[in-house]
N, C-alpha and C. Protein backbone atom coordinates (compact mmCIF):
# COMPACT_ATOMS: atom_id res chain seq x y z
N UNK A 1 189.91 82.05 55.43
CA UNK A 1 189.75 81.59 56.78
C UNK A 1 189.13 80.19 56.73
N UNK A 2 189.75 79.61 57.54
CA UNK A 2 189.52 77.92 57.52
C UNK A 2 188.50 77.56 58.53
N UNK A 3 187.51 76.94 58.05
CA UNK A 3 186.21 76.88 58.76
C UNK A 3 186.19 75.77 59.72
N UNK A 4 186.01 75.96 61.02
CA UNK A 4 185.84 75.02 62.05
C UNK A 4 185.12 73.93 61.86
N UNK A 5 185.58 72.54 62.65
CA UNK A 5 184.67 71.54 62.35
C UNK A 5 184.35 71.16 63.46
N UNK A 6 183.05 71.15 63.91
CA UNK A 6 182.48 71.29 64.90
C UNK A 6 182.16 69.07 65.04
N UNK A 7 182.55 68.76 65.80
CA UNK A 7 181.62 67.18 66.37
C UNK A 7 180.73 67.19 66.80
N UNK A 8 180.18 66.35 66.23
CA UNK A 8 178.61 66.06 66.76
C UNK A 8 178.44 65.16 67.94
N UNK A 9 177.82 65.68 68.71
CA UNK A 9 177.76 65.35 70.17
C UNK A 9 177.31 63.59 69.98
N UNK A 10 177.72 63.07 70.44
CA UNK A 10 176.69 61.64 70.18
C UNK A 10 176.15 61.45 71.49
N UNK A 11 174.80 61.60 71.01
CA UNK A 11 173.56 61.59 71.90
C UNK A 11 173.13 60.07 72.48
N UNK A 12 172.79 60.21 73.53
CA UNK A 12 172.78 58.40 74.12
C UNK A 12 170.96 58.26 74.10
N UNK A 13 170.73 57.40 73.36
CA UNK A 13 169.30 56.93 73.28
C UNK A 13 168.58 56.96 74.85
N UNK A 14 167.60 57.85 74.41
CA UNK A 14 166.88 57.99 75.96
C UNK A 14 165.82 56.47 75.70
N UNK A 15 165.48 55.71 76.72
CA UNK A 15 164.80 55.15 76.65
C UNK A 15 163.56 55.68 77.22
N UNK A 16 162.11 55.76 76.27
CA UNK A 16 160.90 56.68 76.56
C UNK A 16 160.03 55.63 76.70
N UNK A 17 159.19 55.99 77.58
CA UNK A 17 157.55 55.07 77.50
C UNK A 17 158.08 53.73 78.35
N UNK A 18 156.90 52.84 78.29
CA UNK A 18 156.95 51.87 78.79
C UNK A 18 158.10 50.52 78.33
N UNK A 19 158.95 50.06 79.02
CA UNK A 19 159.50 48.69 78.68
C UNK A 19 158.95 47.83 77.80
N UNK A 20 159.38 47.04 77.18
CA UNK A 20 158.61 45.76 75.76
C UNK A 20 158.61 44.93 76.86
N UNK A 21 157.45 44.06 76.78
CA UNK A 21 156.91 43.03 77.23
C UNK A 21 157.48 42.00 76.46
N UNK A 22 158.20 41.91 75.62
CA UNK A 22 158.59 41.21 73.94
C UNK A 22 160.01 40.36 75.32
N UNK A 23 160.13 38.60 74.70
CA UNK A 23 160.98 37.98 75.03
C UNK A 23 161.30 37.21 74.18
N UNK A 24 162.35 36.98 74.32
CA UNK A 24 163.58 36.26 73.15
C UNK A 24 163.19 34.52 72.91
N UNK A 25 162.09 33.98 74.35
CA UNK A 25 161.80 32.78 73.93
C UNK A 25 160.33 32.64 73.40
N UNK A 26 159.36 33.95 72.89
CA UNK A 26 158.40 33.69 72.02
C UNK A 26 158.48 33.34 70.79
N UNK A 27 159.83 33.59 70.15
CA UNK A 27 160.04 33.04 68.83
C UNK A 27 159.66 31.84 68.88
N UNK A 28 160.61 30.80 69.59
CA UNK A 28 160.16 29.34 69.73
C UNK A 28 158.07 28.90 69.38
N UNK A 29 157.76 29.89 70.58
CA UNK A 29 156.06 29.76 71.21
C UNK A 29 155.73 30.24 69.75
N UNK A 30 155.81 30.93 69.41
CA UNK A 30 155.29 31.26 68.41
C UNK A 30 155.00 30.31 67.59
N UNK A 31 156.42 30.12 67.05
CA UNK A 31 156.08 28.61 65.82
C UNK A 31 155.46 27.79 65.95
N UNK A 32 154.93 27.07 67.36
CA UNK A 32 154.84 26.29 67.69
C UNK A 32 152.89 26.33 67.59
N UNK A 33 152.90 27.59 68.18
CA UNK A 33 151.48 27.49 67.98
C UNK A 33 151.11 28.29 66.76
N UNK A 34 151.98 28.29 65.70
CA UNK A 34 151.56 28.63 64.11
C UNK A 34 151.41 26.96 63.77
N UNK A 35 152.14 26.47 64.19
CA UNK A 35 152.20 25.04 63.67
C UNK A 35 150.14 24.51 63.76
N UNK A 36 150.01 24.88 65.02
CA UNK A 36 148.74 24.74 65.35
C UNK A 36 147.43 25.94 64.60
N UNK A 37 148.06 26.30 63.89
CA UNK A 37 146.86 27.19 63.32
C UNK A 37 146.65 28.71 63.65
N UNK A 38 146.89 28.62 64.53
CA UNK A 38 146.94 29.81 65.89
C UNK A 38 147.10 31.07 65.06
N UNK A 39 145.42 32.13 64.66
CA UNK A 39 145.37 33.22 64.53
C UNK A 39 146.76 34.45 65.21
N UNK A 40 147.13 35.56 64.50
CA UNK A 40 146.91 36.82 65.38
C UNK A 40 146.50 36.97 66.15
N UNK A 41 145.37 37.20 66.21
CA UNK A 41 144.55 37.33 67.55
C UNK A 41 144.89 36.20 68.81
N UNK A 42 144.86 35.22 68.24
CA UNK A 42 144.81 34.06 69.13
C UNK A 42 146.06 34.03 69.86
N UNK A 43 146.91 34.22 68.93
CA UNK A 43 149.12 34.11 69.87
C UNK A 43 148.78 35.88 70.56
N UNK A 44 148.36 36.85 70.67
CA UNK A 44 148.30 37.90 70.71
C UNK A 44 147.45 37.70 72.60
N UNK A 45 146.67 37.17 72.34
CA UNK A 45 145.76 37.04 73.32
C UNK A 45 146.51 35.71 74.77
N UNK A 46 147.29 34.60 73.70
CA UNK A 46 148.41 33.91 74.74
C UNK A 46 149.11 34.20 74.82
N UNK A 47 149.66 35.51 74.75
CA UNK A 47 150.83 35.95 74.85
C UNK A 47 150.68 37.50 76.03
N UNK A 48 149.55 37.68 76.41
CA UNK A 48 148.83 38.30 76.51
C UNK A 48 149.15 40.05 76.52
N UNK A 49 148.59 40.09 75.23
CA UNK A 49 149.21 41.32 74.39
C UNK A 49 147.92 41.43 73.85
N UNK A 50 148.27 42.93 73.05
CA UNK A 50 146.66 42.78 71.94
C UNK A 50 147.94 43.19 70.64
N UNK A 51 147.03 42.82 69.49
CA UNK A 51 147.47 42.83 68.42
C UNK A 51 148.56 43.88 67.81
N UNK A 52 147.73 44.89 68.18
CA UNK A 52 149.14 45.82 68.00
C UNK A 52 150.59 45.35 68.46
N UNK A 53 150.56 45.34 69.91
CA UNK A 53 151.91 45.05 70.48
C UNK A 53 152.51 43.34 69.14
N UNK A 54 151.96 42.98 68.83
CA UNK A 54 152.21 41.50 68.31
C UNK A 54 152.66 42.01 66.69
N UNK A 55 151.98 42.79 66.43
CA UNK A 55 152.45 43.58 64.60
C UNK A 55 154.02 44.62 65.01
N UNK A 56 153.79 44.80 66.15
CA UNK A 56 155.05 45.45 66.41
C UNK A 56 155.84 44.99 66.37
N UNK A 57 156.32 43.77 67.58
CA UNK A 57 157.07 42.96 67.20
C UNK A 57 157.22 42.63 65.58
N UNK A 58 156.96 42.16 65.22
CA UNK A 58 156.81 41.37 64.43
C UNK A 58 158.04 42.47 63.34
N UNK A 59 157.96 43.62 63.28
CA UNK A 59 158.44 44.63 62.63
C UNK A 59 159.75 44.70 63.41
N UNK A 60 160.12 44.69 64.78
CA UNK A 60 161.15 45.54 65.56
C UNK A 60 161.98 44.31 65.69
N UNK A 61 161.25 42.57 65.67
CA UNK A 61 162.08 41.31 65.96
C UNK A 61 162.02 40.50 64.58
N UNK A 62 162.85 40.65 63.97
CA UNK A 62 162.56 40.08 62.41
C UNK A 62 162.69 38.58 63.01
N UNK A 63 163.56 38.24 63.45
CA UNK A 63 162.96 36.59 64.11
C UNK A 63 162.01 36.05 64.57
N UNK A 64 161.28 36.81 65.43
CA UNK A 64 160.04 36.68 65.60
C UNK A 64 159.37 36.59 64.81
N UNK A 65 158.97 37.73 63.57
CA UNK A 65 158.48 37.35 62.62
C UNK A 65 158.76 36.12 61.56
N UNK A 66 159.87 36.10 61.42
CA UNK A 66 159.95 34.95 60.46
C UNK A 66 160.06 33.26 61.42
N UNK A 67 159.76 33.16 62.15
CA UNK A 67 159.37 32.01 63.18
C UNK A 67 158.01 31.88 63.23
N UNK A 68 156.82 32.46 62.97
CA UNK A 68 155.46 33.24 62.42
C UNK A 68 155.26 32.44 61.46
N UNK A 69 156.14 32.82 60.15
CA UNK A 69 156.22 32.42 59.18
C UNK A 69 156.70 31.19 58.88
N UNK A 70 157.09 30.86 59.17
CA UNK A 70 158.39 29.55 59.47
C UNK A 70 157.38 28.00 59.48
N UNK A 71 156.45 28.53 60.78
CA UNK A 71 155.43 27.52 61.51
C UNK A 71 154.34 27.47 60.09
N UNK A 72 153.43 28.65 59.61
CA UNK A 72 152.43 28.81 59.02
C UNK A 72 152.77 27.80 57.77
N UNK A 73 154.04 27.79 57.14
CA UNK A 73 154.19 27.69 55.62
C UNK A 73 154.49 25.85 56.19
N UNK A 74 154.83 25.42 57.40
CA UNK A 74 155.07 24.08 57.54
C UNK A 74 154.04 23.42 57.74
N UNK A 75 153.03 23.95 58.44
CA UNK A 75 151.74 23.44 58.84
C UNK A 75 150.41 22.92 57.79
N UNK A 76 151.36 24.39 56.45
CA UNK A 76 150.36 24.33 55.30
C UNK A 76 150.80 22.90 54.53
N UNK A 77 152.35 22.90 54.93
CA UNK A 77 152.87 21.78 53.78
C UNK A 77 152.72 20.67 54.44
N UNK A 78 152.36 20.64 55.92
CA UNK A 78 151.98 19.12 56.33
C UNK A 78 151.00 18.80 56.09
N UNK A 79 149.54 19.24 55.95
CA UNK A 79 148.63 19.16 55.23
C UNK A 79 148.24 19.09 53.83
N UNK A 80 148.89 19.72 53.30
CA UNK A 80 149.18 19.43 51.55
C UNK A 80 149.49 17.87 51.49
N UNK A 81 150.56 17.46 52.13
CA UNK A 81 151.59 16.52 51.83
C UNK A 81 149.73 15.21 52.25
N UNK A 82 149.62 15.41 53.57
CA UNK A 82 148.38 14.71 54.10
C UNK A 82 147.51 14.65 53.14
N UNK A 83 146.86 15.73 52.26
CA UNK A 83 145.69 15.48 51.28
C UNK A 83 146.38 15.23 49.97
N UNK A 84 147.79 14.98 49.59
CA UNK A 84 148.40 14.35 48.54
C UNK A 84 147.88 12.85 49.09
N UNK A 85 148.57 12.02 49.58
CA UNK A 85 148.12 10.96 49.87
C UNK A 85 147.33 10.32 50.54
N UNK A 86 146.08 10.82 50.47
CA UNK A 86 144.74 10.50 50.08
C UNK A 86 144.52 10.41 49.40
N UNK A 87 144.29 11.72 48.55
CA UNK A 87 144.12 11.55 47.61
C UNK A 87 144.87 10.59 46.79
N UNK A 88 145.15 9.77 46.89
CA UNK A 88 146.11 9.13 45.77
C UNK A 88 145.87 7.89 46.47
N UNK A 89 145.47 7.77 47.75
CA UNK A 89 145.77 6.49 48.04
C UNK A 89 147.25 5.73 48.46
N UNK A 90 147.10 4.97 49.84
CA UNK A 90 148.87 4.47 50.10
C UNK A 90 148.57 3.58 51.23
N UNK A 91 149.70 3.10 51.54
CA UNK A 91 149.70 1.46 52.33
C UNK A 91 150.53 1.97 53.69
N UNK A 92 150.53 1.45 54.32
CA UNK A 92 151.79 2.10 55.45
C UNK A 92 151.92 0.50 56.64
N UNK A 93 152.99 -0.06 56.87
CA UNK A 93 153.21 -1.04 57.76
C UNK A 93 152.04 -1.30 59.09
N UNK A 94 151.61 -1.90 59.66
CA UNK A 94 151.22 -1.70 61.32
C UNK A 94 151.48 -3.15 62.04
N UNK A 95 151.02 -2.78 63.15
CA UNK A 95 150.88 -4.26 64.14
C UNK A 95 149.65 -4.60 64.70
N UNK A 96 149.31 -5.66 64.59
CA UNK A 96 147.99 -5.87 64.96
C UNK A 96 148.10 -6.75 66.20
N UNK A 97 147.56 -5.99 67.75
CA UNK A 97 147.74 -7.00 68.53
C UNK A 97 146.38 -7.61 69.06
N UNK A 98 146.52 -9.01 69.51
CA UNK A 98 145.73 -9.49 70.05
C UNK A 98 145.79 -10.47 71.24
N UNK A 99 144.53 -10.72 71.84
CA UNK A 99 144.53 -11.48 73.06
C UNK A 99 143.69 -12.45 73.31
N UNK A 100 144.32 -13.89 73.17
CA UNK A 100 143.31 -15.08 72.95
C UNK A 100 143.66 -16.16 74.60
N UNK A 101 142.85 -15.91 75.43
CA UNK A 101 142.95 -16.91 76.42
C UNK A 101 144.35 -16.65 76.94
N UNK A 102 144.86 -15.29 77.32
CA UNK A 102 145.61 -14.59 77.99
C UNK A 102 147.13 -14.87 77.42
N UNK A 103 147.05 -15.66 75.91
CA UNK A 103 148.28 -15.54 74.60
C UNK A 103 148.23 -13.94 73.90
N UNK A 104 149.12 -13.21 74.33
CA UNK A 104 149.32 -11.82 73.13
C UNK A 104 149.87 -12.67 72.45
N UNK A 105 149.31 -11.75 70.99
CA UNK A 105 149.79 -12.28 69.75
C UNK A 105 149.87 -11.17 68.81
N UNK A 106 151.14 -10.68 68.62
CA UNK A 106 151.31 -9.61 67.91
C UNK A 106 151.56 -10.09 66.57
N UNK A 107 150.82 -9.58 65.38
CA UNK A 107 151.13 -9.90 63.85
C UNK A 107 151.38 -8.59 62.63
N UNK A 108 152.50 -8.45 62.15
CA UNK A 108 152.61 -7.41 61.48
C UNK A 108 151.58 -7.73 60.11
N UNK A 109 151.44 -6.31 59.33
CA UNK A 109 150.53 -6.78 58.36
C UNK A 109 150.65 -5.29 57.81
N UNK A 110 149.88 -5.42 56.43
CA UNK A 110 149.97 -3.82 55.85
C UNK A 110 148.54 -3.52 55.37
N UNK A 111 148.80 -1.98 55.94
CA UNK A 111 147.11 -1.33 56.11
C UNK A 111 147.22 -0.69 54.77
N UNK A 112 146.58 -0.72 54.23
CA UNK A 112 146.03 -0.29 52.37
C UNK A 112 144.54 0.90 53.13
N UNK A 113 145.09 1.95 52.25
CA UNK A 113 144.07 3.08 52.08
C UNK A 113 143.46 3.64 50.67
N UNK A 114 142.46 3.32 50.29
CA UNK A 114 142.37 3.26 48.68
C UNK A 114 142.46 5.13 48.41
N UNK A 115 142.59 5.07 47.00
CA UNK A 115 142.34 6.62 46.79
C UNK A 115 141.21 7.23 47.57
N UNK A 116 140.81 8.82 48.12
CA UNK A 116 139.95 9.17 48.08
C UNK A 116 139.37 10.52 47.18
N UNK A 117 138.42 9.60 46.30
CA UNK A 117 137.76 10.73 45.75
C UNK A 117 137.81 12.36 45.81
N UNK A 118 137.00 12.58 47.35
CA UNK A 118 136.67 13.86 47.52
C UNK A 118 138.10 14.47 47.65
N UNK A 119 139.35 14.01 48.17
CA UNK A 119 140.23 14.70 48.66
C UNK A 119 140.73 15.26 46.99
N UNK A 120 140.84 13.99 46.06
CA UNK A 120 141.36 14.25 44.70
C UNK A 120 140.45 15.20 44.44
N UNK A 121 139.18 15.68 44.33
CA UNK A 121 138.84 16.22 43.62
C UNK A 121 138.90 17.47 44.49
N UNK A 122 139.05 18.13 45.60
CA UNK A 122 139.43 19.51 45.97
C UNK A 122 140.92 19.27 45.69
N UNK A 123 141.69 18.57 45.58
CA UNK A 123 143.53 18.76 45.42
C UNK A 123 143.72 19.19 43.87
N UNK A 124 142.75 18.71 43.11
CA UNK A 124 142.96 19.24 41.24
C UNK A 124 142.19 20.56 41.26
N UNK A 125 140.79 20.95 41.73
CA UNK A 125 140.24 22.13 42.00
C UNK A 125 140.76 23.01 42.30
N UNK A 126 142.18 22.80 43.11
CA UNK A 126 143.06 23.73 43.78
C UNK A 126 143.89 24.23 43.15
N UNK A 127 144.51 22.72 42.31
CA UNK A 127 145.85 22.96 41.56
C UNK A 127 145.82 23.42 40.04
N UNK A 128 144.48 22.72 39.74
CA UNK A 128 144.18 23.22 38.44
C UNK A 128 142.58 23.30 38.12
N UNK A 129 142.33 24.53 38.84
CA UNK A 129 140.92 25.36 38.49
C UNK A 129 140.63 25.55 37.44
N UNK A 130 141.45 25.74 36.68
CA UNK A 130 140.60 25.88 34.82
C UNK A 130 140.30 24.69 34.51
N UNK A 131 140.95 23.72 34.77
CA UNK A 131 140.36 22.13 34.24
C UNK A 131 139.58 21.68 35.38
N UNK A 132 139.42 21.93 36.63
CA UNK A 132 138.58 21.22 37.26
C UNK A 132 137.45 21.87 38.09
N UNK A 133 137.34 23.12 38.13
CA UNK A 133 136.30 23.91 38.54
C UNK A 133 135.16 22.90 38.65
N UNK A 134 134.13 23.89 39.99
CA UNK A 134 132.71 22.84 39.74
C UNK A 134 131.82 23.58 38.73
N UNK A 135 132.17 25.36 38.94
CA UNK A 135 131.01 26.04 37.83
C UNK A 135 131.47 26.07 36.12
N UNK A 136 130.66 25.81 35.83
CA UNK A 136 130.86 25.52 34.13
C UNK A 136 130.28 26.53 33.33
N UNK A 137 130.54 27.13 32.78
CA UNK A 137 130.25 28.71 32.38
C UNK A 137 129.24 27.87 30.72
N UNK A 138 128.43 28.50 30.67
CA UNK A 138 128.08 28.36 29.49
C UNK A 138 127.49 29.07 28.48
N UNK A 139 127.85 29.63 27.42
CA UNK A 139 127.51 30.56 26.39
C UNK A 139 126.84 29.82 25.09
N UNK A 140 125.59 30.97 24.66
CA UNK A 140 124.70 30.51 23.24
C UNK A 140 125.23 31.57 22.45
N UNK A 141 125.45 31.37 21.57
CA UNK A 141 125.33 31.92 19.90
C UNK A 141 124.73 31.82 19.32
N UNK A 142 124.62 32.85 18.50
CA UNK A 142 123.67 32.95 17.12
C UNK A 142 124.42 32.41 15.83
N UNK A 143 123.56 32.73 14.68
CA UNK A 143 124.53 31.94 13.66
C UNK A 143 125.98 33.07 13.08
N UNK A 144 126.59 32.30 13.12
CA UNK A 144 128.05 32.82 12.53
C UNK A 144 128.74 33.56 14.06
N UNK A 145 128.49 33.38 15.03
CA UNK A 145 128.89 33.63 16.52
C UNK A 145 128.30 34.85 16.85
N UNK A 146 127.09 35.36 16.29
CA UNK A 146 126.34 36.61 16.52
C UNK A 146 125.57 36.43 17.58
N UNK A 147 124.90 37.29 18.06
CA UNK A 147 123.84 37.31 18.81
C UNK A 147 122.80 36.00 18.76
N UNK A 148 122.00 35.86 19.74
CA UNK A 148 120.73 34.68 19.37
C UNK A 148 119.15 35.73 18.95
N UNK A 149 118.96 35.04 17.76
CA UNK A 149 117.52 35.49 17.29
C UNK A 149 116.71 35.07 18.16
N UNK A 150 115.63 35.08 18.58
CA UNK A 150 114.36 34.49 19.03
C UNK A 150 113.04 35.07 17.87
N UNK A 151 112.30 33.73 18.06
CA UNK A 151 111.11 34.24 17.24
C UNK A 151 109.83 33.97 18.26
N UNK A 152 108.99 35.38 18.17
CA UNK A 152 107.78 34.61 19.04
C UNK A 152 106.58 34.77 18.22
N UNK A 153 106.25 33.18 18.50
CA UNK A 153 105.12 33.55 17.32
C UNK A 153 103.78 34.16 18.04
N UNK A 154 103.20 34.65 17.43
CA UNK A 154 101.83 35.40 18.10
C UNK A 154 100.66 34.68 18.93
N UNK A 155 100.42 33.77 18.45
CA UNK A 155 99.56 32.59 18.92
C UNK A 155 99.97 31.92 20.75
N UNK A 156 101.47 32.05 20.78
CA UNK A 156 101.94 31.41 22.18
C UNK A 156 102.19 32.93 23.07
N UNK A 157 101.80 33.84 22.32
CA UNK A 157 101.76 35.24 23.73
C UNK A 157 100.08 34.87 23.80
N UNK A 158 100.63 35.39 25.65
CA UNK A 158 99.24 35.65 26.27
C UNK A 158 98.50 37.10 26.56
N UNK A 159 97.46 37.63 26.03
CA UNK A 159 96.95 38.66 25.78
C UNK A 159 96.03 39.26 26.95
């Protein structure tokens, strides 16, 4: 006997609970204020959501999320790029205007920024912590790389 094949009903998604507050033009907002630094909390709170609803998204709108991401990793590299040249030092075109007895007098000229120190020295700290760390570890040995002896002589204890 040949066994029936029964179809499976296809069930129509009930929609349960409350509507998403979630819109298709926070992706944009988003980036925009990742660009700016802008915590979790902080896009969560202008958006005015609390965090949960914002991790949700973030899971249910993969665009959303990666527009999140998008902003954070550009913001980091505009700043990188910014404390590269400082650190290093660079020139960049300008105009210098002025006003003598109601003559403007505009003169191009080039603005020179020398290296800066401090920036070089957190940009190598960063990039290369084993060579540029500030803490300097330092170890004593004994002879042949043993332990350290001490001797105390009797005379320099106090009794």
């Amino acid at each position: 006997m040949a066994k029936k094949r029964v179809k499976a009903k296809a069930v129509a998604k009930r929609n349960v609970g409350r509507p998403t507050d979630y819109k298709p033009e926070y992706v944009e907002q988003v980036f925009k204020l990742c660009l700016l630094r802008a915590t979790d909390k902080e896009i969560a709170d202008l958006l005015g959501v609390n965090e949960a609803t914002l991790n949700r998204w973030k899971i249910s709108h993969p665009e959303f999320c990666e527009s999140m991401s998008a902003g954070r990793e550009k913001a980091d590299a505009d700043i990188a790029k910014s404390l590269y040249w400082r650190a290093r030092g660079y020139s960049h075109p300008e105009v210098h205007v002025s006003n003598y007895q109601g003559q403007i007098t505009m003169t191009p000229l080039v603005k020179h920024y020398p290296p800066d120190t401090a920036a070089a020295s957190l940009w190598l700290r960063n990039r290369q912590s084993a060579r540029w760390r500030d803490k300097v570890d330092h170890e004593l040995y004994g002879k042949d790389g043993g332990p350290l002896r001490v001797v105390l002589d009797k005379t320099d204890a106090k009794l």
